[in-house]
N, C-alpha and C. Protein backbone atom coordinates (compact mmCIF):
# COMPACT_ATOMS: atom_id res chain seq x y z
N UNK A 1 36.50 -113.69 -130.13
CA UNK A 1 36.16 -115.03 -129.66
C UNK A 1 37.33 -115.57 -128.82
N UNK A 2 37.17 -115.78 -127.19
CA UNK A 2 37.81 -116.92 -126.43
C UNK A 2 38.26 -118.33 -127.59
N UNK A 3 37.47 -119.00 -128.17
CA UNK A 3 38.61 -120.20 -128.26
C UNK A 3 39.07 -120.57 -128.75
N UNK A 4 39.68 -119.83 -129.87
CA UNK A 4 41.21 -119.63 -130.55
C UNK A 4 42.29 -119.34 -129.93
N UNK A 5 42.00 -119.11 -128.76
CA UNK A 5 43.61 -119.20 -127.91
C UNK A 5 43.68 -120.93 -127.55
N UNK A 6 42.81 -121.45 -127.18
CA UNK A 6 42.57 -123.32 -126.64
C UNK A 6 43.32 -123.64 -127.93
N UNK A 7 44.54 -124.39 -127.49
CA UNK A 7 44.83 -125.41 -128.27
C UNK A 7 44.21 -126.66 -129.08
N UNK A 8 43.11 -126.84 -128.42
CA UNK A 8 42.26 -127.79 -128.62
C UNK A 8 41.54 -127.34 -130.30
N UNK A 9 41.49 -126.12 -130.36
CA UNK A 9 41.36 -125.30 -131.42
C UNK A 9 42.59 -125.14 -133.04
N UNK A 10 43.88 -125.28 -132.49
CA UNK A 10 44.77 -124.79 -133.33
C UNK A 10 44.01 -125.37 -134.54
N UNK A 11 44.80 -124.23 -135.84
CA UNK A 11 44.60 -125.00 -137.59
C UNK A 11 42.95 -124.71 -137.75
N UNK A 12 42.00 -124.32 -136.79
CA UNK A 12 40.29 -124.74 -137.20
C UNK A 12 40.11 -122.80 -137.77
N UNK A 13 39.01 -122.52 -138.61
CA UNK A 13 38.91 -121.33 -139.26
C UNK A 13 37.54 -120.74 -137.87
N UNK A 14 37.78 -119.60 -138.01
CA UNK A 14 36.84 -118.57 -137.24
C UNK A 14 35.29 -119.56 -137.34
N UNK A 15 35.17 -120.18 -138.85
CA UNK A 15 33.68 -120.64 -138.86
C UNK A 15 33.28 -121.94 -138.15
N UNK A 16 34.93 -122.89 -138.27
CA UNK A 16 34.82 -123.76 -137.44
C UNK A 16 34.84 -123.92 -136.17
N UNK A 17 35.45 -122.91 -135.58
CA UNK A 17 35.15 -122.70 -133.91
C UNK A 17 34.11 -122.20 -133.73
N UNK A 18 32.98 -121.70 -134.57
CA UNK A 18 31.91 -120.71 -133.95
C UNK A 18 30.87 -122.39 -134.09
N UNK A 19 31.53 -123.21 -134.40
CA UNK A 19 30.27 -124.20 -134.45
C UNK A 19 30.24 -124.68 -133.08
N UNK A 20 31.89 -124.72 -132.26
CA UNK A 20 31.78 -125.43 -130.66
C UNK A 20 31.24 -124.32 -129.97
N UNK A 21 31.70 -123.16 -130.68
CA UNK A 21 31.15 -122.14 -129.49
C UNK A 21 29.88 -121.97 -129.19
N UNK A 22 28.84 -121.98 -130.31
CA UNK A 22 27.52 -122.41 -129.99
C UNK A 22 26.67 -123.61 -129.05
N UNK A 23 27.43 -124.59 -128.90
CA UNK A 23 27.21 -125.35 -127.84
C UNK A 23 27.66 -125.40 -126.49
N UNK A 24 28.84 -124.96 -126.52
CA UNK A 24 29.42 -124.55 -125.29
C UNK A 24 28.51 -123.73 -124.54
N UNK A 25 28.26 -124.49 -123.23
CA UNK A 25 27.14 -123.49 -121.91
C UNK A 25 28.58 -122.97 -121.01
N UNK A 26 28.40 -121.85 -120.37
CA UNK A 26 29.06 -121.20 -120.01
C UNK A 26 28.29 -120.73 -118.87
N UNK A 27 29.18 -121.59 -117.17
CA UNK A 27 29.04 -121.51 -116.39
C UNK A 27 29.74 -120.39 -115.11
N UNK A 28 29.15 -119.68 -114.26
CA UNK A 28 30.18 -119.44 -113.49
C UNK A 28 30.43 -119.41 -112.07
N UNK A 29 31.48 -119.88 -111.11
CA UNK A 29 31.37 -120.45 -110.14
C UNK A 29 31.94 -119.72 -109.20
N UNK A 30 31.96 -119.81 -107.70
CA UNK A 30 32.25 -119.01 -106.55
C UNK A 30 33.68 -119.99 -106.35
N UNK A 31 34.85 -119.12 -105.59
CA UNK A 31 36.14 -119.95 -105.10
C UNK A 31 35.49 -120.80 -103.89
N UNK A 32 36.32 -122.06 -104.70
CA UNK A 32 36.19 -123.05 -103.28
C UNK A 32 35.39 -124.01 -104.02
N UNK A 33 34.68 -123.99 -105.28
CA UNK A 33 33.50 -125.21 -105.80
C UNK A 33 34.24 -126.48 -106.60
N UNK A 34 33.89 -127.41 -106.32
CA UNK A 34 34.16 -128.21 -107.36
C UNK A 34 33.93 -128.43 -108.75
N UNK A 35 34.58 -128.87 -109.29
CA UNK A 35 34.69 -128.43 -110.78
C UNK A 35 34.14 -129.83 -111.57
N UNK A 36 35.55 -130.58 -111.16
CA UNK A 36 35.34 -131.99 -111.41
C UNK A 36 35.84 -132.72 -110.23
N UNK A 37 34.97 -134.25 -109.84
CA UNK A 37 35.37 -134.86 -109.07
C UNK A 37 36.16 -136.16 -109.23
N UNK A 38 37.19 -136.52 -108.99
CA UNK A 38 37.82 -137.67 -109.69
C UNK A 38 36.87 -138.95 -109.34
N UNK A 39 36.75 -139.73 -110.13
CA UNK A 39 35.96 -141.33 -110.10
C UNK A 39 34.56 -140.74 -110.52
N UNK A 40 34.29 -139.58 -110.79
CA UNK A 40 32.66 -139.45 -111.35
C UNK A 40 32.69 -139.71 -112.63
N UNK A 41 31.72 -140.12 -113.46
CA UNK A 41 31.42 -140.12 -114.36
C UNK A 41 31.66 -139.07 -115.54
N UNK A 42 32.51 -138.57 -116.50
CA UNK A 42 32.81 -137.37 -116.99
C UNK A 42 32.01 -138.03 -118.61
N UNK A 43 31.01 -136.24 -119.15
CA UNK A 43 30.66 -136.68 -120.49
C UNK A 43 31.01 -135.12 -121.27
N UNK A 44 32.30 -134.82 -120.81
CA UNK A 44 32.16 -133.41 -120.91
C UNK A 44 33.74 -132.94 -121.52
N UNK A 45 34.36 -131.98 -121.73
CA UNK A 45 35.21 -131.24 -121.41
C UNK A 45 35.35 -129.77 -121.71
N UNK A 46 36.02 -129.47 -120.82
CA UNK A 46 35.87 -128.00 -119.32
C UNK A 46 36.90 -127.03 -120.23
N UNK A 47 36.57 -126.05 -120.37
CA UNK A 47 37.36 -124.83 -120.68
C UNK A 47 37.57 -123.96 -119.86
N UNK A 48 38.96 -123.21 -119.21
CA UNK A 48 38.82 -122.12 -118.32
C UNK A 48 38.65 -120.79 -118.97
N UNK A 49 37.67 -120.36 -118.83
CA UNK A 49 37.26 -118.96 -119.31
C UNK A 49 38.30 -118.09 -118.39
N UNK A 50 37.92 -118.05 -117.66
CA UNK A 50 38.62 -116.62 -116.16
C UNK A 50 38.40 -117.41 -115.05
N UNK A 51 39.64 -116.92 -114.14
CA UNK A 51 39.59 -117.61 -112.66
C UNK A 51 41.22 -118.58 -112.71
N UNK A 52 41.60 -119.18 -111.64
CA UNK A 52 42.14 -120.07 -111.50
C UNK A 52 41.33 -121.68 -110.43
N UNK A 53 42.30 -122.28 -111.25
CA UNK A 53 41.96 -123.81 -110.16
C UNK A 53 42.73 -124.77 -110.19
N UNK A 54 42.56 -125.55 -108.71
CA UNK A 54 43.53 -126.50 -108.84
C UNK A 54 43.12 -127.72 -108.85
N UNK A 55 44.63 -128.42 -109.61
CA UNK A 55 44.07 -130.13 -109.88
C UNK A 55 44.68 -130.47 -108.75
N UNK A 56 43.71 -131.76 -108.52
CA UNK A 56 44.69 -132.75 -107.38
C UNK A 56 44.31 -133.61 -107.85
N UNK A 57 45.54 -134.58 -108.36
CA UNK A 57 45.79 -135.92 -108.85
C UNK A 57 46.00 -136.78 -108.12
N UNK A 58 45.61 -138.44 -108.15
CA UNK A 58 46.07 -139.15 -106.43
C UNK A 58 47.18 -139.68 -106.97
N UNK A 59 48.22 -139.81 -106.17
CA UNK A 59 49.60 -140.18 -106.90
C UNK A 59 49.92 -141.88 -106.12
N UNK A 60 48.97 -142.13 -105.16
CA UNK A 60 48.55 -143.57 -104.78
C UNK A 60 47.23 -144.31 -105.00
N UNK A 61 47.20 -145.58 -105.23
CA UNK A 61 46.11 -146.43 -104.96
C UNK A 61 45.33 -146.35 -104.29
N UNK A 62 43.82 -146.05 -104.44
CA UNK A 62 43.09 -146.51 -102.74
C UNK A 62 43.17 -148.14 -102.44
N UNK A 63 43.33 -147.87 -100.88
CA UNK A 63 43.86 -149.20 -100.28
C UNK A 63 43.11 -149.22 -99.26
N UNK A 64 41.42 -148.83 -99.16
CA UNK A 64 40.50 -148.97 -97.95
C UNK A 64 39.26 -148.44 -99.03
N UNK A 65 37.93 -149.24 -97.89
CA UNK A 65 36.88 -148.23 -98.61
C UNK A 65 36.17 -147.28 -98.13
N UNK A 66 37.33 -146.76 -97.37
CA UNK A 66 37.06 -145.53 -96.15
C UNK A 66 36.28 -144.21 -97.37
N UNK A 67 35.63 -143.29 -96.64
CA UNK A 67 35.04 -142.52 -97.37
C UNK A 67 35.96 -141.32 -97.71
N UNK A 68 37.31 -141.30 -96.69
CA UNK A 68 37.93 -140.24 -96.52
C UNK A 68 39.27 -140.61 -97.53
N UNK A 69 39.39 -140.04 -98.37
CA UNK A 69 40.67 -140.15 -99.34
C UNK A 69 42.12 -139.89 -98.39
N UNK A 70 42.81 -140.49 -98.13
CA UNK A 70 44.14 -139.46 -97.77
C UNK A 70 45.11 -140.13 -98.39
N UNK A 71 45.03 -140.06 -99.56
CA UNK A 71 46.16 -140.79 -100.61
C UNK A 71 46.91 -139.60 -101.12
N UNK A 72 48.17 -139.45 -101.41
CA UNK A 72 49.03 -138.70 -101.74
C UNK A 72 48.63 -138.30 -103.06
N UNK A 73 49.08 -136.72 -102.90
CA UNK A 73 48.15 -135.88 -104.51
C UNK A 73 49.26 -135.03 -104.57
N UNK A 74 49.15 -134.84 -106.25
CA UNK A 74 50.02 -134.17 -106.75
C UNK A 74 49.10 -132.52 -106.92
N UNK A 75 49.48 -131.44 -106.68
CA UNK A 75 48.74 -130.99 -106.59
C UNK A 75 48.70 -129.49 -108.36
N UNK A 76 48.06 -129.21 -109.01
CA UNK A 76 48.70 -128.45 -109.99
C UNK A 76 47.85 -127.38 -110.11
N UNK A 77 48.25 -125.76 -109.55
CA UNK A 77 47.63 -124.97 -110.24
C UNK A 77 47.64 -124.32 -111.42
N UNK A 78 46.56 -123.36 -112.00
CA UNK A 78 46.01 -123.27 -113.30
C UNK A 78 45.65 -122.18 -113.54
N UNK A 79 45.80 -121.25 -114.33
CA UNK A 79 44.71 -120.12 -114.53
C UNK A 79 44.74 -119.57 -116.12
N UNK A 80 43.62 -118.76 -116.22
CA UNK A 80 43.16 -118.77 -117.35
C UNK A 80 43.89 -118.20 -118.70
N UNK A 81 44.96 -117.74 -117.55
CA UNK A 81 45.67 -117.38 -119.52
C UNK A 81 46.69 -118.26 -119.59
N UNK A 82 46.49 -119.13 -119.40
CA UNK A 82 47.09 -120.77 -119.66
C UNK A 82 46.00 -121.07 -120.84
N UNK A 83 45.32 -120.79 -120.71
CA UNK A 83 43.95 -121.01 -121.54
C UNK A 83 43.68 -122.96 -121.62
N UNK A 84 43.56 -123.39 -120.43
CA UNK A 84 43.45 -124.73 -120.34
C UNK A 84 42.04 -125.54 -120.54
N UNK A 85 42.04 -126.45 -120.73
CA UNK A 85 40.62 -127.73 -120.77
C UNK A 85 41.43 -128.87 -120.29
N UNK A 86 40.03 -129.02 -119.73
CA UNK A 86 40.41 -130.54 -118.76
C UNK A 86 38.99 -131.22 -119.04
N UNK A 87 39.02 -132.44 -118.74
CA UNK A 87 37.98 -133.24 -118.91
C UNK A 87 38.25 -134.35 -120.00
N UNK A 88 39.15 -134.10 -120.85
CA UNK A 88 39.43 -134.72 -122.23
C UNK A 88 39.15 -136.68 -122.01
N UNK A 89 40.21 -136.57 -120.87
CA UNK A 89 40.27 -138.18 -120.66
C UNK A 89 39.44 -138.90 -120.86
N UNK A 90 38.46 -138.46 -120.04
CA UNK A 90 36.76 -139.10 -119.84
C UNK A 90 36.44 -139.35 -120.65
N UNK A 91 36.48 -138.70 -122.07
CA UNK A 91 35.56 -139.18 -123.29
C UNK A 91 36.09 -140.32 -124.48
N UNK A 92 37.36 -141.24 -123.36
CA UNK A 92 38.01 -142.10 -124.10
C UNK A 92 38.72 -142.88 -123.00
N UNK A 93 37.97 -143.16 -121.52
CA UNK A 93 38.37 -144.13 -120.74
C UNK A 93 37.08 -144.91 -120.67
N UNK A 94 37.66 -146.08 -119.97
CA UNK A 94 36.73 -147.38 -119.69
C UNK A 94 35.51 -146.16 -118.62
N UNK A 95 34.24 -146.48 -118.97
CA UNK A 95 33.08 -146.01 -117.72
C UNK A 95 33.45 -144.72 -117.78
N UNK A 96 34.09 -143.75 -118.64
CA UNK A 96 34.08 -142.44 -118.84
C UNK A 96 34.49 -141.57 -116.92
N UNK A 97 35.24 -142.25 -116.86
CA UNK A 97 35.54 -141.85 -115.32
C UNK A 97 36.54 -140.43 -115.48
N UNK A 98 36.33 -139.81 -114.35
CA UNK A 98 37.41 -138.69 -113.89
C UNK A 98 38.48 -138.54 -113.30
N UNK A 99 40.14 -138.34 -113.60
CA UNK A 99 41.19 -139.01 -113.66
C UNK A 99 41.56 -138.14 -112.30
N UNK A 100 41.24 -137.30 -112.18
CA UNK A 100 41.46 -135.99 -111.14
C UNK A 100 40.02 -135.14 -110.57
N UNK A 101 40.38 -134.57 -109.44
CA UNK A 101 39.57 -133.40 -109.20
C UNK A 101 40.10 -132.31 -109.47
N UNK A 102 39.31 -131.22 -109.88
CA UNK A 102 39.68 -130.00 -110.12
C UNK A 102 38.59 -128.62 -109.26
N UNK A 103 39.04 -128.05 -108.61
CA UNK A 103 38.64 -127.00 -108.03
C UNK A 103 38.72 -125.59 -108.20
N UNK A 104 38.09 -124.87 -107.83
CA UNK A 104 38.28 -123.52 -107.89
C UNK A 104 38.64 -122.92 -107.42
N UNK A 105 39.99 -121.53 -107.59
CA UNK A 105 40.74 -121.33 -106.08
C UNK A 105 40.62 -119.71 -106.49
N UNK A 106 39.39 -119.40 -107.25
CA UNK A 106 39.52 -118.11 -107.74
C UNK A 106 38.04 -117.83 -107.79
N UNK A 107 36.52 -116.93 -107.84
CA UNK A 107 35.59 -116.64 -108.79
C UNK A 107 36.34 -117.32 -110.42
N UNK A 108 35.49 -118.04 -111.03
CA UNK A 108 35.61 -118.88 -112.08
C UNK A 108 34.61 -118.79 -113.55
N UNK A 109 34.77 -118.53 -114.38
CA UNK A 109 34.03 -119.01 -115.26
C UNK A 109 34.42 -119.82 -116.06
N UNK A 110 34.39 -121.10 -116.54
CA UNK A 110 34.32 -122.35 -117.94
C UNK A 110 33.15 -122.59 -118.22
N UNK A 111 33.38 -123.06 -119.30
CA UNK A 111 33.01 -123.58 -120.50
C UNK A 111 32.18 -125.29 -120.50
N UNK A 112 31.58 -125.68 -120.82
CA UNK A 112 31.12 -127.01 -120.86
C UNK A 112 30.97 -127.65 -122.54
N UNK A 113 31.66 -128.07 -122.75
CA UNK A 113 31.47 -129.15 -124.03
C UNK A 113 30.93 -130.29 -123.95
N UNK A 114 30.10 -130.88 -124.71
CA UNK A 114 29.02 -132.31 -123.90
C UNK A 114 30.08 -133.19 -125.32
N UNK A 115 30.05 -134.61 -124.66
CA UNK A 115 30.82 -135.14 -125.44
C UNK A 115 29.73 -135.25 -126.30
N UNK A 116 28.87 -135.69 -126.49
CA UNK A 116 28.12 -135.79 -127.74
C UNK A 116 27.65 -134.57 -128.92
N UNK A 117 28.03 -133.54 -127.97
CA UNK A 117 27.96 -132.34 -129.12
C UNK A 117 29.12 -132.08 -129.71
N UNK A 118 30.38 -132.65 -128.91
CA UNK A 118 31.47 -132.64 -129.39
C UNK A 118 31.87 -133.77 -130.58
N UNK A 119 31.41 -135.39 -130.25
CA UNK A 119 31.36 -136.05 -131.36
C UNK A 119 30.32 -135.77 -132.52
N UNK A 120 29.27 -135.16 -132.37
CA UNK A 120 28.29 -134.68 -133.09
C UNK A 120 29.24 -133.29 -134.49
N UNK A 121 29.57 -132.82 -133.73
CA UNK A 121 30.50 -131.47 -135.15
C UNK A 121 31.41 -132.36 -135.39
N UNK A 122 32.43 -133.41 -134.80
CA UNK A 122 33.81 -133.92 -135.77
C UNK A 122 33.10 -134.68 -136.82
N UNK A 123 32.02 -135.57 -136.75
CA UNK A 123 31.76 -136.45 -137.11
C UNK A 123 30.56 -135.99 -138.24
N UNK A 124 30.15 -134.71 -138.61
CA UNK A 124 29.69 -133.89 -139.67
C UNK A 124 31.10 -133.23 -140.89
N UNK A 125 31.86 -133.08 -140.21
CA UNK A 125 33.06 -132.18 -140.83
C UNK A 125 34.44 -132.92 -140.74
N UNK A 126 34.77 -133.89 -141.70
CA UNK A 126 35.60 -135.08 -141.19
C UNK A 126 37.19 -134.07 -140.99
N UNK A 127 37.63 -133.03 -141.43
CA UNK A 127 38.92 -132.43 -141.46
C UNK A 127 38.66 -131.89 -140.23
N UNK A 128 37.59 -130.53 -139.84
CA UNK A 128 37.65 -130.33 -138.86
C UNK A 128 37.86 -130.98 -137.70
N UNK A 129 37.13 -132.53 -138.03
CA UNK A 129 37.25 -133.48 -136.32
C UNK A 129 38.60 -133.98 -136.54
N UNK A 130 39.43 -134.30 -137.77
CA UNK A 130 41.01 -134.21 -137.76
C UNK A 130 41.74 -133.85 -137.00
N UNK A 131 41.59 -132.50 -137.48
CA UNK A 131 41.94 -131.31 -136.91
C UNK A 131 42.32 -131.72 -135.32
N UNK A 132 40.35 -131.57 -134.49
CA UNK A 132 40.38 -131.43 -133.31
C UNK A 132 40.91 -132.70 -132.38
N UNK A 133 40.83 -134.07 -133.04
CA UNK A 133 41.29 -135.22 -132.32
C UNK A 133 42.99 -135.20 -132.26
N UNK A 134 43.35 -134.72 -133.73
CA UNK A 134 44.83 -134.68 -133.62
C UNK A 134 45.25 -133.87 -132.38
N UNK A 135 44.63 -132.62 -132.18
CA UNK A 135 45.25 -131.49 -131.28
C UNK A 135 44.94 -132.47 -129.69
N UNK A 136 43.88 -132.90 -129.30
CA UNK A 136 43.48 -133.49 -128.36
C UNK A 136 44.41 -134.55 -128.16
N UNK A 137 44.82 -135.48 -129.25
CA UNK A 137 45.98 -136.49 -129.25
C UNK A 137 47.10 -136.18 -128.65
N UNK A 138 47.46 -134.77 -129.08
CA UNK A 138 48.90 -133.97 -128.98
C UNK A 138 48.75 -133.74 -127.62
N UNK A 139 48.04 -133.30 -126.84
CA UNK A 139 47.61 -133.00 -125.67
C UNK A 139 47.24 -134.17 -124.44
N UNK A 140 46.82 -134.77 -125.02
CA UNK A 140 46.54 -136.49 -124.40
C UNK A 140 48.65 -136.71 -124.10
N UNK A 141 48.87 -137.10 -125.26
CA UNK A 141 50.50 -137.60 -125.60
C UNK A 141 51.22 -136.62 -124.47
N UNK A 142 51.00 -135.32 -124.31
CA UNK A 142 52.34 -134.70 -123.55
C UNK A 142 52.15 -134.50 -122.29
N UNK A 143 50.70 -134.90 -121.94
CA UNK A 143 50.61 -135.11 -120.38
C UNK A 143 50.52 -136.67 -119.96
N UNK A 144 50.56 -137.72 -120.98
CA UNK A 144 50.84 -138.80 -120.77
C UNK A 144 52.74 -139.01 -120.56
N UNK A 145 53.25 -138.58 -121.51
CA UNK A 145 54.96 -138.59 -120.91
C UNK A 145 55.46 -138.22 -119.79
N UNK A 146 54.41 -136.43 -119.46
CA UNK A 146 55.00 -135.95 -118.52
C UNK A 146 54.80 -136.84 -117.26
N UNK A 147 53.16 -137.70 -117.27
CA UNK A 147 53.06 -138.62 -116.04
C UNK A 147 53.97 -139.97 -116.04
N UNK A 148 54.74 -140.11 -117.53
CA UNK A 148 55.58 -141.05 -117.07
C UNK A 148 57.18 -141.47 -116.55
N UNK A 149 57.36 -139.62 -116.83
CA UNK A 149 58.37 -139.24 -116.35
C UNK A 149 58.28 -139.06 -114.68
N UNK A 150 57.00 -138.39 -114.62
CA UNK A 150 57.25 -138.57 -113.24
C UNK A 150 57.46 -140.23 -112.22
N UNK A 151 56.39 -141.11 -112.72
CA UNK A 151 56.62 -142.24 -112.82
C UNK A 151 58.54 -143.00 -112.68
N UNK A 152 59.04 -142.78 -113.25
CA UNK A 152 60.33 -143.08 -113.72
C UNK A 152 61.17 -142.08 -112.42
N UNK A 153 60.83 -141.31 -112.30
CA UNK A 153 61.61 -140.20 -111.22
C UNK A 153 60.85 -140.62 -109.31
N UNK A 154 59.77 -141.39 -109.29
CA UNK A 154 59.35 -141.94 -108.35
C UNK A 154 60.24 -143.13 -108.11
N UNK A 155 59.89 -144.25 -109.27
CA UNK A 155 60.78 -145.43 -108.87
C UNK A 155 62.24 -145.04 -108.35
N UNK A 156 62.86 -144.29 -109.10
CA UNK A 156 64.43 -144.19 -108.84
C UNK A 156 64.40 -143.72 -107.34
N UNK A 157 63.68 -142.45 -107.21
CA UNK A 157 63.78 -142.32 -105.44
C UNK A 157 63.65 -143.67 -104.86
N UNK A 158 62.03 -144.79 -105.27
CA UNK A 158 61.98 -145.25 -104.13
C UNK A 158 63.61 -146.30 -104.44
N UNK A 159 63.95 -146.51 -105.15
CA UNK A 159 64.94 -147.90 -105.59
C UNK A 159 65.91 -147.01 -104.56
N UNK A 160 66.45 -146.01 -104.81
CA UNK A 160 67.68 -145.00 -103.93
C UNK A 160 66.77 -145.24 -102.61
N UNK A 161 66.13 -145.22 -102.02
CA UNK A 161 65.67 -145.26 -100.63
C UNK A 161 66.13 -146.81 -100.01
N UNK A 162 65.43 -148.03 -100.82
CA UNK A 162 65.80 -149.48 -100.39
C UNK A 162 66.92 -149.73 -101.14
N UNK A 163 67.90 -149.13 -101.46
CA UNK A 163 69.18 -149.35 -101.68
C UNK A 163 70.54 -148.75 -100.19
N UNK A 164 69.47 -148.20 -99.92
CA UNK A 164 70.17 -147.55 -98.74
C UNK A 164 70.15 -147.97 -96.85
């Protein structure tokens, strides 16, 4: 079984992962597709089976309601023996929105978790959904620092720029 390497997994027994794995649809995509689009609606989160892809994060505000984005992106590639999921955010922001796009820069296969099949098993098996919210927490938490480090390493450039 794939998803005992997903962190999203750690601490859960062979019987408790075979319960997500049964819901999990398992898609697979050509390089170049979109994965996720940032500002859509997300009810999901994405497992990378095989393939790579990249995130692009907007690292500015939109400041028009031009159709054409050209706001500065951070850009992060990914591949599968990272053994990554994305989508998490969505199922715990305002309007379940998408924080990033993510693309495919490889032939791809993931995973689809529906949030409601996902609140549907924690919320039968109260340790197991422990389990899985804690790990998701842990995961939420260390890409929340890392964005506020970057944060903190932006200001100082720009402060060193109008100091100069």
């Amino acid at each position: 079984m794939e998803l005992e390497k997903f962190s999203l997994f750690n601490g859960l027994t062979s019987e408790q992962i075979l319960q997500f794995n049964s819901v999990i649809k398992r898609k697979k995509m050509n390089e170049g597709k979109m994965i996720i689009k940032e500002g859509d609606v997300g009810d999901s989160i994405i497992f990378l089976f095989s393939g790579s892809v990249k995130i692009c994060k907007p690292m500015t505000l939109v400041t028009s309601n031009s159709e054409f984005d050209d706001r500065e992106k951070e850009m992060i590639s990914l591949d599968s023996s990272m053994h990554p999921f994305f989508g998490d955010y969505s199922l715990f922001t305002k309007n379940n929105k998408r924080t990033a796009s993510i693309g495919s820069t490889s032939e791809v296969e993931i995973g689809i978790l529906m949030a409601t099949d996902f609140f549907n098993i924690c919320e039968k098996d109260f340790q197991l959904g422990y389990t899985v919210i804690k790990n998701l927490t842990q995961n939420i938490t260390k890409q929340v620092v890392k964005q506020s480090n970057d944060i903190l390493k932006l200001t100082t450039a720009i402060s060193l720029i109008l100091e100069s």
